[in-house]
C-alpha atoms as a PDB file:
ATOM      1  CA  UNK A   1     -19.993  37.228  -5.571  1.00  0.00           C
ATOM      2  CA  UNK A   2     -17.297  36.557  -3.280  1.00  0.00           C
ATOM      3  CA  UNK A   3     -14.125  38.789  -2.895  1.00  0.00           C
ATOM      4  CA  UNK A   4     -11.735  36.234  -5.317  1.00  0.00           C
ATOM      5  CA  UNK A   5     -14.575  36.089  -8.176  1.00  0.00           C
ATOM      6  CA  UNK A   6     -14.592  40.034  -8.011  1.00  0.00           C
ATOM      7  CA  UNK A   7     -10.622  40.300  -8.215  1.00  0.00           C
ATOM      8  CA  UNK A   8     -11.269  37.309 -11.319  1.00  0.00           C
ATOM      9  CA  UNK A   9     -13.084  40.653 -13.193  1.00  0.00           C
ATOM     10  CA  UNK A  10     -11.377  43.049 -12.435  1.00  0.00           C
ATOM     11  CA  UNK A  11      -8.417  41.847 -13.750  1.00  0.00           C
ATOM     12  CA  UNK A  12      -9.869  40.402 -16.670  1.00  0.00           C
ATOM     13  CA  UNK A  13     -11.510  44.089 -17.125  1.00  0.00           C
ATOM     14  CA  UNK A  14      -8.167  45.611 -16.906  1.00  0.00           C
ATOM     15  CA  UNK A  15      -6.975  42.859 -19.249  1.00  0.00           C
ATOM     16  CA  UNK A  16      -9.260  43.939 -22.033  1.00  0.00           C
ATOM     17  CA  UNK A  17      -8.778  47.605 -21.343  1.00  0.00           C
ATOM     18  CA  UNK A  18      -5.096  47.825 -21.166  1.00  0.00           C
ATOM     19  CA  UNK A  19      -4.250  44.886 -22.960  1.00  0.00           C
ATOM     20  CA  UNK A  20      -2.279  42.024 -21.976  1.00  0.00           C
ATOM     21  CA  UNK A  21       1.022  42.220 -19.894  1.00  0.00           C
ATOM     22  CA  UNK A  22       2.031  40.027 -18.098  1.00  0.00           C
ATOM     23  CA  UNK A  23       1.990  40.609 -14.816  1.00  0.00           C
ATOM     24  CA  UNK A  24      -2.175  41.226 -15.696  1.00  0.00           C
ATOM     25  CA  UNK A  25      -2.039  37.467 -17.036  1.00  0.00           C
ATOM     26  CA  UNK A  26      -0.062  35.562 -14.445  1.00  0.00           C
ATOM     27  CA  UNK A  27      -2.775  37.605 -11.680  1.00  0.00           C
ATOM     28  CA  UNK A  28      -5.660  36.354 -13.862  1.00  0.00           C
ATOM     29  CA  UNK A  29      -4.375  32.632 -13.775  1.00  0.00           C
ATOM     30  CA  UNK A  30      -3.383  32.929 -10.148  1.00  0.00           C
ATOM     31  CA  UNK A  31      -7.224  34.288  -9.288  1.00  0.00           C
ATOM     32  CA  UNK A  32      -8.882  32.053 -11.726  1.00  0.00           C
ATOM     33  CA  UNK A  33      -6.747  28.878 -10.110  1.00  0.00           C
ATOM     34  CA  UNK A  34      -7.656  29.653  -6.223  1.00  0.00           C
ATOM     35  CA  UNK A  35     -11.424  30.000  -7.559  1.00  0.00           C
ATOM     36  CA  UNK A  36     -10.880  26.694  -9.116  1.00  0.00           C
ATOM     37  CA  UNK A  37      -9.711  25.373  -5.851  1.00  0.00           C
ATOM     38  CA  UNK A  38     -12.282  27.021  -3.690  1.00  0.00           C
ATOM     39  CA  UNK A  39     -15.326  25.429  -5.543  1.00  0.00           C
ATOM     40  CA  UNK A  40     -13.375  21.791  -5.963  1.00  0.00           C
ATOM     41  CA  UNK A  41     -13.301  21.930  -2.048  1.00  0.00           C
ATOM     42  CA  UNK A  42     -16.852  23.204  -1.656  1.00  0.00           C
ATOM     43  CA  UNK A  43     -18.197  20.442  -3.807  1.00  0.00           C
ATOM     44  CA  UNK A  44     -16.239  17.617  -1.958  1.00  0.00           C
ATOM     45  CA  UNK A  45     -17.514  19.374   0.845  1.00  0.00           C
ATOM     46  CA  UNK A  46     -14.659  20.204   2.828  1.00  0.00           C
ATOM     47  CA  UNK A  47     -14.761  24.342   2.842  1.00  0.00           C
ATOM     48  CA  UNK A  48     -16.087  24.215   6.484  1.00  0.00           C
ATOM     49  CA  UNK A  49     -13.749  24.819   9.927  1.00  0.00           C
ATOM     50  CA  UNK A  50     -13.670  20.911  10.238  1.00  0.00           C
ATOM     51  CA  UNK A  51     -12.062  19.582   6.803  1.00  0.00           C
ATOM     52  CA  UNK A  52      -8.556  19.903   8.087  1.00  0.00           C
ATOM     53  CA  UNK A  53      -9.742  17.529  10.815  1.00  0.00           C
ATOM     54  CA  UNK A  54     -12.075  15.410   8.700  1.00  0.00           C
ATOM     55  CA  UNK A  55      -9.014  14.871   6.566  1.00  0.00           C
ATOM     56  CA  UNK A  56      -6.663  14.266   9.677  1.00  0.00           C
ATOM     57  CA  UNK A  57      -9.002  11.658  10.530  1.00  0.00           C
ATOM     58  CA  UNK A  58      -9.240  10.083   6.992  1.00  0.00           C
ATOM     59  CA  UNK A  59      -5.523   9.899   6.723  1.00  0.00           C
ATOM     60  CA  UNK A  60      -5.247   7.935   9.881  1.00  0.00           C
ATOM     61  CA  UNK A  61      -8.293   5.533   8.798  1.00  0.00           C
ATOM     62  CA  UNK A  62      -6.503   4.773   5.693  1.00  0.00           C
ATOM     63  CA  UNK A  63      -2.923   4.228   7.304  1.00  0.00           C
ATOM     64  CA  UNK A  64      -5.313   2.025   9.608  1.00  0.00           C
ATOM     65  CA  UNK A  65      -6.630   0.237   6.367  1.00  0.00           C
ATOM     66  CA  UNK A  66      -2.700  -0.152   5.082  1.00  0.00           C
ATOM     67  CA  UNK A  67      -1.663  -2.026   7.939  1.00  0.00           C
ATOM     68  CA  UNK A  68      -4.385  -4.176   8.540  1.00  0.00           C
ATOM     69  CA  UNK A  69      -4.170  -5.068   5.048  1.00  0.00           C
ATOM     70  CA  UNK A  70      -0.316  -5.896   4.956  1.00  0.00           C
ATOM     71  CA  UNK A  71      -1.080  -7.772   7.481  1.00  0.00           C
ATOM     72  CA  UNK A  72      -3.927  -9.888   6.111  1.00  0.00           C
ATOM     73  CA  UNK A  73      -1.421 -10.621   3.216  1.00  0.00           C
ATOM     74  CA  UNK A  74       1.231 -11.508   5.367  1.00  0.00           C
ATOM     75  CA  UNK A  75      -0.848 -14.476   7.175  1.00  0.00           C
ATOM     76  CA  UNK A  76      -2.561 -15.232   4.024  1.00  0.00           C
ATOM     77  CA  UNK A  77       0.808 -15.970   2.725  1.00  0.00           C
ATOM     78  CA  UNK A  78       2.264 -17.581   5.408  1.00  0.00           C
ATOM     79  CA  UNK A  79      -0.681 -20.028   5.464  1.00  0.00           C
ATOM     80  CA  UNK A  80      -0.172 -21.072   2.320  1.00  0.00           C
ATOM     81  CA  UNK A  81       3.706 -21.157   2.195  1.00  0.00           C
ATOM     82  CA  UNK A  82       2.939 -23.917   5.195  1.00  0.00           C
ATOM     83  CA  UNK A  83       0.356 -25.810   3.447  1.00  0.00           C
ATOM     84  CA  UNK A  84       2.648 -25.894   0.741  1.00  0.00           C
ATOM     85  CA  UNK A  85       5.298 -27.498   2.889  1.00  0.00           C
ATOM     86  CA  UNK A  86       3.387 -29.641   4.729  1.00  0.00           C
ATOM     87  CA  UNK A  87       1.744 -31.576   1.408  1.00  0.00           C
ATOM     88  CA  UNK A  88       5.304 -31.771  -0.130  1.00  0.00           C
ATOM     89  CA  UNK A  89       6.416 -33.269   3.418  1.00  0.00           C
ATOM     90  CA  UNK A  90       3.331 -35.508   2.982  1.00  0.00           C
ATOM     91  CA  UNK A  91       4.106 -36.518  -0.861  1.00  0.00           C
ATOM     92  CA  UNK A  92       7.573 -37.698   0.744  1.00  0.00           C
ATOM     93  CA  UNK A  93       6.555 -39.768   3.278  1.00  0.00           C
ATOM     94  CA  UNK A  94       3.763 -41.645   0.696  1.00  0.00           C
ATOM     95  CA  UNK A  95       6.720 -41.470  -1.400  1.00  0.00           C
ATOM     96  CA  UNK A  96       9.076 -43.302   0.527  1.00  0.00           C
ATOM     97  CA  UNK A  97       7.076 -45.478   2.336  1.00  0.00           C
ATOM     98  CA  UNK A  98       6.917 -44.011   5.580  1.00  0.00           C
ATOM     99  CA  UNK A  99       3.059 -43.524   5.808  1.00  0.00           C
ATOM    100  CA  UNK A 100       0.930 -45.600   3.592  1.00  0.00           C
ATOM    101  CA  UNK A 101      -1.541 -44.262   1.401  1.00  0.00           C
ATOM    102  CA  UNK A 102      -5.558 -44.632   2.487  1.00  0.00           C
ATOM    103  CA  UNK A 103      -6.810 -47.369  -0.017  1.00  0.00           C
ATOM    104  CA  UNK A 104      -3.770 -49.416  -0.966  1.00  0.00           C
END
């Protein structure tokens, strides 16, 4: 049992003996919630001396990821904003006689 699980029964003992102030609660929820914390991080496993790093380094791959994407959307757009243009600027010149069409 580690030292925050036995502080977790103690006060929960000292809870059921003395009743239930306040003080006794707000300790209880404040053990109970690090526990809480302590097993969420073991299970994602990040409880060893490298998570701070392994999440340094996953916060830069995903700013990374951001970037490259904006900028994927950026020429993906700007392609087809020109395409756009350019096939209107074609449909003009068929339209006004200035290139004729293939098969007329």
């Amino acid at each position: 049992m580690t030292e925050n699980e036995e502080m977790l029964v103690r006060l929960v003992e000292q809870l059921s003996e003395k009743g239930g102030d306040l003080v006794t609660v707000r300790a209880i929820v404040e053990e109970a919630s690090e526990l809480g914390a302590t097993h969420a991080l073991h299970k994602l496993g990040l409880d060893d001396v490298h998570a701070r790093k392994d999440l340094d380094e996953l916060r830069e791959l995903l700013g990374a990821w951001r970037i490259a994407r904006r900028g994927a959307m950026r020429t993906a757009f700007g392609w087809i904003g020109k395409t756009l243009l350019a096939l209107i600027l074609l449909g003009l010149a068929v339209r006004f006689g200035m290139v004729g069409w293939p098969g007329r």
